[in-house]
Protein backbone atom coordinates (compact mmCIF):
# COMPACT_ATOMS: atom_id res chain seq x y z
CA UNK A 1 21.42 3.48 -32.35
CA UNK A 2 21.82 2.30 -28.66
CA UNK A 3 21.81 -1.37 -29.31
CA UNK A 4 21.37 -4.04 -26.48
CA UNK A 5 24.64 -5.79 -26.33
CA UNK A 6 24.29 -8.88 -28.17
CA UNK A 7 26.60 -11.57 -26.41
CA UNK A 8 24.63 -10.79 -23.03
CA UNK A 9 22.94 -13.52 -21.81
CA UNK A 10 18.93 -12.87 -22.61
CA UNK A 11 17.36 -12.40 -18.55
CA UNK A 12 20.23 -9.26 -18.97
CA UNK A 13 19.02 -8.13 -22.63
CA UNK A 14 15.94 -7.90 -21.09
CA UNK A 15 16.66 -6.11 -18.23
CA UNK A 16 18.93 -3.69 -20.08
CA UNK A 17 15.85 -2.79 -22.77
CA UNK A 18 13.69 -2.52 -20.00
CA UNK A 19 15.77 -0.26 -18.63
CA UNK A 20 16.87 1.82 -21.77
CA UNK A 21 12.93 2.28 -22.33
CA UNK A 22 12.24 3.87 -19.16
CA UNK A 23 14.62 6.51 -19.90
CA UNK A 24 13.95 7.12 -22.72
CA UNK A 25 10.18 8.15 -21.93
CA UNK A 26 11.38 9.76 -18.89
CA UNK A 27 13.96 11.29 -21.24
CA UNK A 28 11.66 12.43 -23.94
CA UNK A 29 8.63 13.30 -20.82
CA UNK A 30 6.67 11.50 -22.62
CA UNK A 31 3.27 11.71 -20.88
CA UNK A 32 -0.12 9.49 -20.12
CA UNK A 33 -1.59 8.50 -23.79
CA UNK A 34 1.64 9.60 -25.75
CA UNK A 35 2.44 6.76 -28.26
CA UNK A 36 6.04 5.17 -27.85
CA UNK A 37 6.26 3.12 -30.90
CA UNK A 38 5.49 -0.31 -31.99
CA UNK A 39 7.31 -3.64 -31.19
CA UNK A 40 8.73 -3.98 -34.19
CA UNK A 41 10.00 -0.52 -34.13
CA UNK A 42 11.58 -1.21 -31.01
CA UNK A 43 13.22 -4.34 -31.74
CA UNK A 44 14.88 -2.80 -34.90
CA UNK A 45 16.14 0.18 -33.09
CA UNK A 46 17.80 -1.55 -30.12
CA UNK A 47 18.83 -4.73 -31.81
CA UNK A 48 17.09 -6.63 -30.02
CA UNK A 49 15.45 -9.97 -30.63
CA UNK A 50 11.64 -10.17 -31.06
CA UNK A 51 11.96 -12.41 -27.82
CA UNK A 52 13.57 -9.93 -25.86
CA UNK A 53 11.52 -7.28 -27.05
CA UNK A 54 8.44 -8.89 -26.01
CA UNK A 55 9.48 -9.52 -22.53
CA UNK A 56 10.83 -6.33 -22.33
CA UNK A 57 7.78 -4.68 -22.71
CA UNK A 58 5.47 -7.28 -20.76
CA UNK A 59 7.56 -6.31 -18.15
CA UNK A 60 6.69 -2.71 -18.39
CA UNK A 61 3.31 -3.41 -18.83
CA UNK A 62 3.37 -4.79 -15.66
CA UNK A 63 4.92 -1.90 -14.04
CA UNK A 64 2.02 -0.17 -15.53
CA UNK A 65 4.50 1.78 -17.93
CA UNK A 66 3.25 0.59 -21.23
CA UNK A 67 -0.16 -0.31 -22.79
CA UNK A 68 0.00 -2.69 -25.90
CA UNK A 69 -3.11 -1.19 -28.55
CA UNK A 70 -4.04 -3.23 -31.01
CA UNK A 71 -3.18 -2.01 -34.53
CA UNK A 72 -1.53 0.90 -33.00
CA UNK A 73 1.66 -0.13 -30.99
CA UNK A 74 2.88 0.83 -27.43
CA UNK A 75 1.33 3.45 -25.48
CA UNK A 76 2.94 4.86 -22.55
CA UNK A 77 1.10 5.25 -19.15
CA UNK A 78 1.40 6.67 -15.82
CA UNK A 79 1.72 3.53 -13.25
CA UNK A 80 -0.39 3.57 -10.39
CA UNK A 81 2.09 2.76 -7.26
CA UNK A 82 -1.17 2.47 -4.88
CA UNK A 83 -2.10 -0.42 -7.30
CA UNK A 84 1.28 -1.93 -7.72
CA UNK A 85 1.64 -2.36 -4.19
CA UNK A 86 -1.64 -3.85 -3.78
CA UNK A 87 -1.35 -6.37 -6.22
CA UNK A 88 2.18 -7.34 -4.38
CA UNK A 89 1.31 -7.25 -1.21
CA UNK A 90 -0.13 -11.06 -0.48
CA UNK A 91 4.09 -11.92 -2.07
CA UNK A 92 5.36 -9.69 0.68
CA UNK A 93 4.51 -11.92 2.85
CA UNK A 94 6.53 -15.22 2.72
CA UNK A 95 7.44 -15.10 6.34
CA UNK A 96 6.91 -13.84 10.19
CA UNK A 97 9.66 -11.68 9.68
CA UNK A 98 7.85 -10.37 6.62
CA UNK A 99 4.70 -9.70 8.50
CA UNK A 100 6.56 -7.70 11.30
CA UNK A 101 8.15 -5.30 8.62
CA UNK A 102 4.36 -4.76 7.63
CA UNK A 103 3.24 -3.91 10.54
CA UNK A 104 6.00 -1.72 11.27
CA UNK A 105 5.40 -0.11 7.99
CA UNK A 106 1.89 0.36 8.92
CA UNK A 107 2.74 2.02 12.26
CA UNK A 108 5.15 4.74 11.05
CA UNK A 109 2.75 5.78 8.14
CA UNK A 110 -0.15 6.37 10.84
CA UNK A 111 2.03 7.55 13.70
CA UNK A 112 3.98 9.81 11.25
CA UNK A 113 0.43 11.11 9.19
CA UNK A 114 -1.51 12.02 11.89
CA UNK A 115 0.44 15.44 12.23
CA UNK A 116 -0.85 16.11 8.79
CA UNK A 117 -4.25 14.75 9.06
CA UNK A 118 -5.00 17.44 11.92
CA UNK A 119 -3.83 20.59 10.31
CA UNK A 120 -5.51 19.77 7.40
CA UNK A 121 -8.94 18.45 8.44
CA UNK A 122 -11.68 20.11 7.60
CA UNK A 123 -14.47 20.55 10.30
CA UNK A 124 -16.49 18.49 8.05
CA UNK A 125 -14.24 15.91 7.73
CA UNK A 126 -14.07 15.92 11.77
CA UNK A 127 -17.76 15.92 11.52
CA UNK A 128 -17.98 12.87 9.87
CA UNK A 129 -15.31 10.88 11.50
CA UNK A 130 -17.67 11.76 14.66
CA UNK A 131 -20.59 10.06 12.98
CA UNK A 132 -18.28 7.14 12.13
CA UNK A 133 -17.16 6.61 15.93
CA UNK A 134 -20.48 6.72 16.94
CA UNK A 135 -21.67 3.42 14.64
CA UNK A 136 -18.13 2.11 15.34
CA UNK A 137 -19.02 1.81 19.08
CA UNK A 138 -22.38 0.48 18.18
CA UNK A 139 -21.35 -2.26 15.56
CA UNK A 140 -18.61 -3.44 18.14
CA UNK A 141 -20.45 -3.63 21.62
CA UNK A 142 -22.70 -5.57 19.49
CA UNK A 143 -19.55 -7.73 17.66
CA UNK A 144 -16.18 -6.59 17.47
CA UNK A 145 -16.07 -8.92 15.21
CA UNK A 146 -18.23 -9.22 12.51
CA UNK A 147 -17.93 -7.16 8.99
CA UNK A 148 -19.63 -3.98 9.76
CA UNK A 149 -17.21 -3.78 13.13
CA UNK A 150 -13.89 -4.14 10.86
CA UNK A 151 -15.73 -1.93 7.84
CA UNK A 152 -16.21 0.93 10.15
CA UNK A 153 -12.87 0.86 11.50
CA UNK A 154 -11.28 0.66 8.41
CA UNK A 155 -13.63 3.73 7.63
CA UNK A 156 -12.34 5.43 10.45
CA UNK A 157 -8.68 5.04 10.01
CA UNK A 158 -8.96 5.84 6.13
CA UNK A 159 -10.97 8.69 6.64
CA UNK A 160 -7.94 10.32 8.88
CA UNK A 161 -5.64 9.56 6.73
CA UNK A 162 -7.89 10.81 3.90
CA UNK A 163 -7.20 13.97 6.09
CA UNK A 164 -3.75 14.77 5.01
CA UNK A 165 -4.57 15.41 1.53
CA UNK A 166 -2.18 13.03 0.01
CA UNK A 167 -3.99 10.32 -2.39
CA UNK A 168 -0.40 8.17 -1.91
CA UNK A 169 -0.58 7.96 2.50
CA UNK A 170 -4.66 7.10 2.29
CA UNK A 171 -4.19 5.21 0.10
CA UNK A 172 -1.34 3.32 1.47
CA UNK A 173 -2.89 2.68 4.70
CA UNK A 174 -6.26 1.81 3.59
CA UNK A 175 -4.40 -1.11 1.61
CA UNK A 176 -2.83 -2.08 4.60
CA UNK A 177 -5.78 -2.05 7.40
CA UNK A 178 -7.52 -3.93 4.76
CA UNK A 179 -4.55 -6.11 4.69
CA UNK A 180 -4.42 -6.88 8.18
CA UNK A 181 -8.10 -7.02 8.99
CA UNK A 182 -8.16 -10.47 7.22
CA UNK A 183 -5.49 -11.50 9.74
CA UNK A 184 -7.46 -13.87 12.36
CA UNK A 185 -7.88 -11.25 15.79
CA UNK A 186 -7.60 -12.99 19.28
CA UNK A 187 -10.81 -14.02 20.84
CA UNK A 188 -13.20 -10.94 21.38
CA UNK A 189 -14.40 -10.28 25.39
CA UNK A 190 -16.27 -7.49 26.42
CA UNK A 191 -13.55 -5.95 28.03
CA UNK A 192 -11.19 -5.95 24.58
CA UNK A 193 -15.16 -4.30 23.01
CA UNK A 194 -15.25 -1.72 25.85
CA UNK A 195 -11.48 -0.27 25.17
CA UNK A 196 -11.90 -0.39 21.55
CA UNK A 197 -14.45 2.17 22.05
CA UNK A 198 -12.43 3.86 24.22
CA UNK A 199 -9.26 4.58 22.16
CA UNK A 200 -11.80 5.78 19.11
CA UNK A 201 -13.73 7.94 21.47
CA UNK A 202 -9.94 9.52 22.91
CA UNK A 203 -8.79 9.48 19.81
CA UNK A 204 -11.57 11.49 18.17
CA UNK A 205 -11.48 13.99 20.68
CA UNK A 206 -7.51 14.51 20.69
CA UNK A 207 -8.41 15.30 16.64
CA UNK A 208 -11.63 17.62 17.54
CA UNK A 209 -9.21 19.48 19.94
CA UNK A 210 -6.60 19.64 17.61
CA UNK A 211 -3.99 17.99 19.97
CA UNK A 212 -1.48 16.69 17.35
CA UNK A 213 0.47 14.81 20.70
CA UNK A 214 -2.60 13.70 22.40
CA UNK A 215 -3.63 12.21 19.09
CA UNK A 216 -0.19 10.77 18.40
CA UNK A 217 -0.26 8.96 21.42
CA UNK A 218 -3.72 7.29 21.01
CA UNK A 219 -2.22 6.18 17.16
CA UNK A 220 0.65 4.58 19.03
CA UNK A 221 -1.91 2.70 21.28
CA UNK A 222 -4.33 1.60 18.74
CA UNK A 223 -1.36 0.40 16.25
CA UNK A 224 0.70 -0.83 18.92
CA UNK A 225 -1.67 -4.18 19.29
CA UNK A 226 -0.87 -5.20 15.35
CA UNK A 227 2.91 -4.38 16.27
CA UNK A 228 2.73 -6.80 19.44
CA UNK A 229 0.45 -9.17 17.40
CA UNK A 230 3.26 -9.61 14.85
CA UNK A 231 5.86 -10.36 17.30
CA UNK A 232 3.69 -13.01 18.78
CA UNK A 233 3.57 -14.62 15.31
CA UNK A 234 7.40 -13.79 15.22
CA UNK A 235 8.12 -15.88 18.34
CA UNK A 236 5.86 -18.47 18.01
CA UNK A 237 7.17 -19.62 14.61
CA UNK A 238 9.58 -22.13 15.02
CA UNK A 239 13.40 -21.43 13.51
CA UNK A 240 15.12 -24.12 11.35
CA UNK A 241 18.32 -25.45 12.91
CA UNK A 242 20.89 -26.43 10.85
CA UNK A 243 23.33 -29.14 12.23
CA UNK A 244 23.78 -32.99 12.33
């Protein structure tokens, strides 16, 4: 039996069960739906305290690991990481510095995707990112602001990304654009409306053409106001100075 070492403090028993249970379901490949075993299985097998147990678990359940059934015991379950790092996002962001590494993050995934997103589009998918650009550049001469403006453009960026073929980067960035969209914009002008539609427009045709560089470069431009947007916050927080 591979006990948890009993003259640990508990917030370590835990941790160590935790910790034992993951490998053993990775050890065993245990997949989506298998049963594990009850609590009270568990307990017994590890030496573990009921307490420990429990939190054990709860914290796998978290992790999306383990499913407690009713009557039936511990089911194990493939975590969602698209869902985990949705739900932690909004705690991610305790500080400017915090909201600068987001942005950052959000810049490579796009910059870095948009390679993929080209070779792999379909000319349907091009097709339709077309159709979006066009009500894109309607909904933001009209307001650049207002929900169907920041819907479309979240559109439009998922729907590249959507490109690539992985489920993990569109999904990633749409949690992100989302994300920032609910960040308050500077004050919208005509002029701000007017190049909005212009880095879309470039943008869509650098993807029609096929012009993974061209397209790269337009990323960098669109992305690159969130980046400076972030530093702004950066700067204009003011840093606590420790002294007499």
């Amino acid at each position: 039996m591979d006990a948890v070492v009993s003259s640990s403090r508990p917030a370590t028993q835990v941790r160590e069960l935790a910790r034992k249970i993951r490998h053993r379901i990775q050890a065993e490949r245990l997949t989506d739906g298998s049963f594990f075993m009850t609590e009270a299985q568990l307990a017994a097998e590890y030496g573990a305290s009921r307490t420990v147990t429990r939190e054990a678990v709860s914290r796998l359940q978290a992790l999306g690991l383990l499913e407690g059934r009713k009557r039936k015991g511990l089911i194990v379950r493939c975590p969602d990481p698209l869902r985990l790092f949705q739900n932690s996002l909004p705690s991610l962001m305790t500080s400017p510095d915090d909201w600068r590494d987001l942005a950052q993050l959000r810049y490579a995934l796009e910059v870095g995707a948009i390679e993929l997103a080209i070779r792999a589009a379909t000319n349907e998918q091009i097709d339709r990112l077309g159709q979006i650009e066009q009500e894109l550049e309607q909904a933001v001469l009209q307001d650049q602001s207002s929900v169907r403006s920041i819907e479309l453009d979240v559109k439009f960026h998922s729907l590249i990304l959507e490109m690539t073929g992985s489920r993990l980067i569109a999904g990633m960035q749409q949690v992100l654009v989302q994300f920032f969209q609910t960040v308050p914009q500077s004050k919208p002008t005509l002029a701000s409306a007017e190049r909005i539609c212009w880095e879309h427009r470039e943008l869509l045709d650098a993807i029609r053409d096929r012009d993974v560089e061209r397209a790269r470069a337009m990323i960098r431009v669109q992305i690159r106001a969130t980046l400076d947007a972030a530093d702004q916050v950066v700067a204009s927080t003011p840093t606590t100075e420790t002294g007499e």
